[in-house]
C-alpha atoms as a PDB file:
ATOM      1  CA  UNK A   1       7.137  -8.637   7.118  1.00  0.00           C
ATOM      2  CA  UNK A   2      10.175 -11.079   6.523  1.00  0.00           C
ATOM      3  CA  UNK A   3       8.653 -13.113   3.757  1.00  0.00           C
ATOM      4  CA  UNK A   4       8.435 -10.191   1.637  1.00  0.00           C
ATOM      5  CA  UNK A   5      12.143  -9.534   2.385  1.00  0.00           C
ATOM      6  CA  UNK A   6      12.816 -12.906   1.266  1.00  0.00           C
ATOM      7  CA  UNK A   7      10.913 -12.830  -1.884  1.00  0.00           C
ATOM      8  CA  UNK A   8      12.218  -9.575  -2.563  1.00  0.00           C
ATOM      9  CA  UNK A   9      15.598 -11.226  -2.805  1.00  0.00           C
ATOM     10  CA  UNK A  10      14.717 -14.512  -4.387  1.00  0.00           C
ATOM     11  CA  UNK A  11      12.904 -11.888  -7.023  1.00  0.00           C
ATOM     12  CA  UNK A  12      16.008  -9.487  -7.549  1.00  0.00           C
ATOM     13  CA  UNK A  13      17.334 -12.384 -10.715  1.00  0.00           C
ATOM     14  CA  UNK A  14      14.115 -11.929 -12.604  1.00  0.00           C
ATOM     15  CA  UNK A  15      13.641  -8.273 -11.772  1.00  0.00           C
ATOM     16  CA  UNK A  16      16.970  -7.669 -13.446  1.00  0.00           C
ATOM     17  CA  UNK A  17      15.821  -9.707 -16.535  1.00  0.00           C
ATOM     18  CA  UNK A  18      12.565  -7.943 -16.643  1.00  0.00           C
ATOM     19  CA  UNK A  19      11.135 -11.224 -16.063  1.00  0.00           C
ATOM     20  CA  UNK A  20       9.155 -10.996 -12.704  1.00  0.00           C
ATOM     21  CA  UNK A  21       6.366 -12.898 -12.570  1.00  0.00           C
ATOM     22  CA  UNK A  22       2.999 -10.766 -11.694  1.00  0.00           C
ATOM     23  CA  UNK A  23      -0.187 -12.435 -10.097  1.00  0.00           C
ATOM     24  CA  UNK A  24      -2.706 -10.650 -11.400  1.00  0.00           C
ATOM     25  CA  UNK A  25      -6.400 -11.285  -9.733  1.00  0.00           C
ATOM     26  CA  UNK A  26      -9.246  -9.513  -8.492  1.00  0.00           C
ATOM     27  CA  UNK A  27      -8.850  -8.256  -4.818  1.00  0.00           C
ATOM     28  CA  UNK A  28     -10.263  -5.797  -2.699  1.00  0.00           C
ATOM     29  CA  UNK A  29      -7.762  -2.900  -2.668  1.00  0.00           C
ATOM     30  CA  UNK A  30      -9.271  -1.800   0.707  1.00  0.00           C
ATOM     31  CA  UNK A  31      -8.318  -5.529   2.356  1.00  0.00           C
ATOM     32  CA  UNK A  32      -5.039  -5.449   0.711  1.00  0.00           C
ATOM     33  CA  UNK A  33      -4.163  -1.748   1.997  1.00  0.00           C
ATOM     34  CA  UNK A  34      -5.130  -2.402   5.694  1.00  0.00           C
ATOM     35  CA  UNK A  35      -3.205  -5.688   5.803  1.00  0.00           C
ATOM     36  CA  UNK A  36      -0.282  -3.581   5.785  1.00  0.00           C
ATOM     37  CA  UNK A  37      -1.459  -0.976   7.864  1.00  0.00           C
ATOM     38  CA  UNK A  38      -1.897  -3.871  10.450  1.00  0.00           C
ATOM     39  CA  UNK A  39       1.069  -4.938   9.953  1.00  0.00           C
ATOM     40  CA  UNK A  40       2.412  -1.386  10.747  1.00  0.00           C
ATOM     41  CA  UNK A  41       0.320  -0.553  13.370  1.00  0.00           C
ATOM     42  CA  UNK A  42       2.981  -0.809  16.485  1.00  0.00           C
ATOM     43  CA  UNK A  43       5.357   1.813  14.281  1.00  0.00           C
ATOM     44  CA  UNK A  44       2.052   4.210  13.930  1.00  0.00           C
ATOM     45  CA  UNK A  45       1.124   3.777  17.751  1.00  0.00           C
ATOM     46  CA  UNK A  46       4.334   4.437  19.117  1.00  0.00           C
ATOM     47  CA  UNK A  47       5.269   7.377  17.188  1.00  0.00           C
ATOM     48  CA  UNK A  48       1.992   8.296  17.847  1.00  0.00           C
ATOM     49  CA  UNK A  49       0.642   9.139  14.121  1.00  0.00           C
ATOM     50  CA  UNK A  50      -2.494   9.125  13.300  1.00  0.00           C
ATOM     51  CA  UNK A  51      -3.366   7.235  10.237  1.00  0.00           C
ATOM     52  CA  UNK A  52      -5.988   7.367   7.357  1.00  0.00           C
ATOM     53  CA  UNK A  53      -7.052   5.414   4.055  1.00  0.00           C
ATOM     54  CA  UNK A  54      -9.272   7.354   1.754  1.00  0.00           C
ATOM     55  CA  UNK A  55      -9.985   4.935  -1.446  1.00  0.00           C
ATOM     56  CA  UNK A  56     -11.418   7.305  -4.305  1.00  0.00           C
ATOM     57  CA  UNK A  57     -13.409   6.693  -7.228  1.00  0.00           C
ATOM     58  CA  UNK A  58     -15.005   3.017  -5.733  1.00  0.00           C
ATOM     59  CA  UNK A  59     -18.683   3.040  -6.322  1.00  0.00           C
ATOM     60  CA  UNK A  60     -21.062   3.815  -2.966  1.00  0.00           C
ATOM     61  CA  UNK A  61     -21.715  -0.191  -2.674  1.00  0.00           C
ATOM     62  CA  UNK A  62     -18.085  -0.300  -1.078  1.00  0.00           C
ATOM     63  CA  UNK A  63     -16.943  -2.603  -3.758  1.00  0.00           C
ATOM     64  CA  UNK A  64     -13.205  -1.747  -3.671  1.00  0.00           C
ATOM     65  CA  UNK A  65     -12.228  -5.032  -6.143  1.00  0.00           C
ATOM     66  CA  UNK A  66      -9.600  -4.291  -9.074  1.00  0.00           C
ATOM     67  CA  UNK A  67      -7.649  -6.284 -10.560  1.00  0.00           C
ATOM     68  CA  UNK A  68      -3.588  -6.313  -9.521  1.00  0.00           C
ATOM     69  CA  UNK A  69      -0.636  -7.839  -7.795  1.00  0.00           C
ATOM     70  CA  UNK A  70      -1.959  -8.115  -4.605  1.00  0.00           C
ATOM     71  CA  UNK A  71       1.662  -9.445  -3.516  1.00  0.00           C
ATOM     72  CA  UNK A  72       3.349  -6.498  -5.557  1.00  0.00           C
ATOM     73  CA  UNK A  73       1.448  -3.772  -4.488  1.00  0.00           C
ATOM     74  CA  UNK A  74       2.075  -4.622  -0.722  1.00  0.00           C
ATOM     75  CA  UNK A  75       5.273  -4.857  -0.962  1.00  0.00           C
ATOM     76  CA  UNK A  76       5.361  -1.641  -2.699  1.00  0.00           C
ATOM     77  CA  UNK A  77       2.838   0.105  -0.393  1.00  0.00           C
ATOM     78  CA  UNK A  78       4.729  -1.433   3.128  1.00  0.00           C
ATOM     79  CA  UNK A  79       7.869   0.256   1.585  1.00  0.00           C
ATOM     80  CA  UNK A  80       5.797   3.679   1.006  1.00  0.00           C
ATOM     81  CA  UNK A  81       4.399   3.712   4.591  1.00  0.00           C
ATOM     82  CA  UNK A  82       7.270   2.426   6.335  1.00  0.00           C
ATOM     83  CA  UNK A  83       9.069   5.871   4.587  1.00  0.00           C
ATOM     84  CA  UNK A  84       6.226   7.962   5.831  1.00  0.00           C
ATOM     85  CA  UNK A  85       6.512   6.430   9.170  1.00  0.00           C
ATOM     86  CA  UNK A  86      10.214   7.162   9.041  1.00  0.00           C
ATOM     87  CA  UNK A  87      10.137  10.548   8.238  1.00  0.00           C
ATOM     88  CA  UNK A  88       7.317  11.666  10.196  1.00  0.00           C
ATOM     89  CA  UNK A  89       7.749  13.726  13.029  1.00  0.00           C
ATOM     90  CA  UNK A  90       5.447  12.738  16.151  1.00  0.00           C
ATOM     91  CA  UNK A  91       3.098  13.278  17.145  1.00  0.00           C
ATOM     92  CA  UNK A  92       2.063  13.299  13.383  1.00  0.00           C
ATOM     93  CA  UNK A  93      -0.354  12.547  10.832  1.00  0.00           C
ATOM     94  CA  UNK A  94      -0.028  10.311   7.540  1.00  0.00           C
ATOM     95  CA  UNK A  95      -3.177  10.144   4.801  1.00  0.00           C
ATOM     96  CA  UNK A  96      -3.037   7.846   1.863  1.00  0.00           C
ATOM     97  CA  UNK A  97      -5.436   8.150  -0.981  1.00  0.00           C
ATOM     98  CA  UNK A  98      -6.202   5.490  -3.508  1.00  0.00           C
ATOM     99  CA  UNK A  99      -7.538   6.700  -6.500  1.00  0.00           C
ATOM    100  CA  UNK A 100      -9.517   4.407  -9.298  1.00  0.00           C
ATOM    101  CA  UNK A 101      -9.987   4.754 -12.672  1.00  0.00           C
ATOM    102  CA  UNK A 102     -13.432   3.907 -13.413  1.00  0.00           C
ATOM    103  CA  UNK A 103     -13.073   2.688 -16.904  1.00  0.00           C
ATOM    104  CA  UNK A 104      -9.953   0.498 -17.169  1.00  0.00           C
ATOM    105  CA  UNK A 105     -10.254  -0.984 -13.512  1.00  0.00           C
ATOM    106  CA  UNK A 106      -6.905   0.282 -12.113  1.00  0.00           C
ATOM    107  CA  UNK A 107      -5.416   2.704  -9.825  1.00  0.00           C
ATOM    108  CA  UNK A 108      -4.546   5.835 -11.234  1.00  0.00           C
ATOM    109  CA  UNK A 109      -1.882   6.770  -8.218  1.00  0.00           C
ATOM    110  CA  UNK A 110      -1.658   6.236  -4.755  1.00  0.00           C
ATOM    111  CA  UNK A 111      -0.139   9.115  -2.476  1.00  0.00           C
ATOM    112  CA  UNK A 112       1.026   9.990   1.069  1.00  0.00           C
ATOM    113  CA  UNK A 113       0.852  13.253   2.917  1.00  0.00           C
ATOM    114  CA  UNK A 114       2.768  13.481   5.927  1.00  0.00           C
ATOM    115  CA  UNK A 115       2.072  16.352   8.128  1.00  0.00           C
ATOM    116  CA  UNK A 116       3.068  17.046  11.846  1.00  0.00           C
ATOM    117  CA  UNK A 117       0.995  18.587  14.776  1.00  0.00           C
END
């Protein structure tokens, strides 16, 4: 979780020039997604919220590649869930969606619903 505070920083120069870098490749969303869920998985245990990841629009294979920032989007996502966390009473429940566009490869949106017990 601290080296994506520190990038954020080093980052905050180009940002402002509209300049960030992105590292676009193919990933699998649902990999990406659950990284950070690990990664938040004391915060969702002790507050005692259960969590779920519903990825939409992936064919029935369970190929869940696109192509994206993996870097960006986890950073963005950690922030999202780490708010949901936050503001979720316990014991609670958060659901994220993913949805996919099947023609141009990308995520339409990505939500949270928060809802307590």
């Amino acid at each position: 979780m601290m080296l994506f505070n520190v990038e954020d920083l080093l980052a905050l120069p180009q940002l402002k020039q509209g300049k960030l870098p992105k590292n676009i490749q193919r990933v699998n969303l649902r990999d990406a997604a659950e990284e950070v869920v690990d990664i938040m998985d004391y915060s969702l245990v002790s507050k005692h919220i259960d969590f779920s990841l519903e990825l939409v629009g992936f064919p029935q294979s369970g190929d869940y590649h696109v192509q994206f920032d993996k870097q960006r989007f986890q950073q963005i996502f950690l922030n999202y869930l780490s708010n949901a966390i936050k503001f979720t009473q316990e014991p609670g429940r958060i659901k994220v969606t993913l949805i996919k566009i099947q023609a141009r490869q990308q995520i339409e949106k990505n939500y949270l619903q928060t809802f307590t017990s």
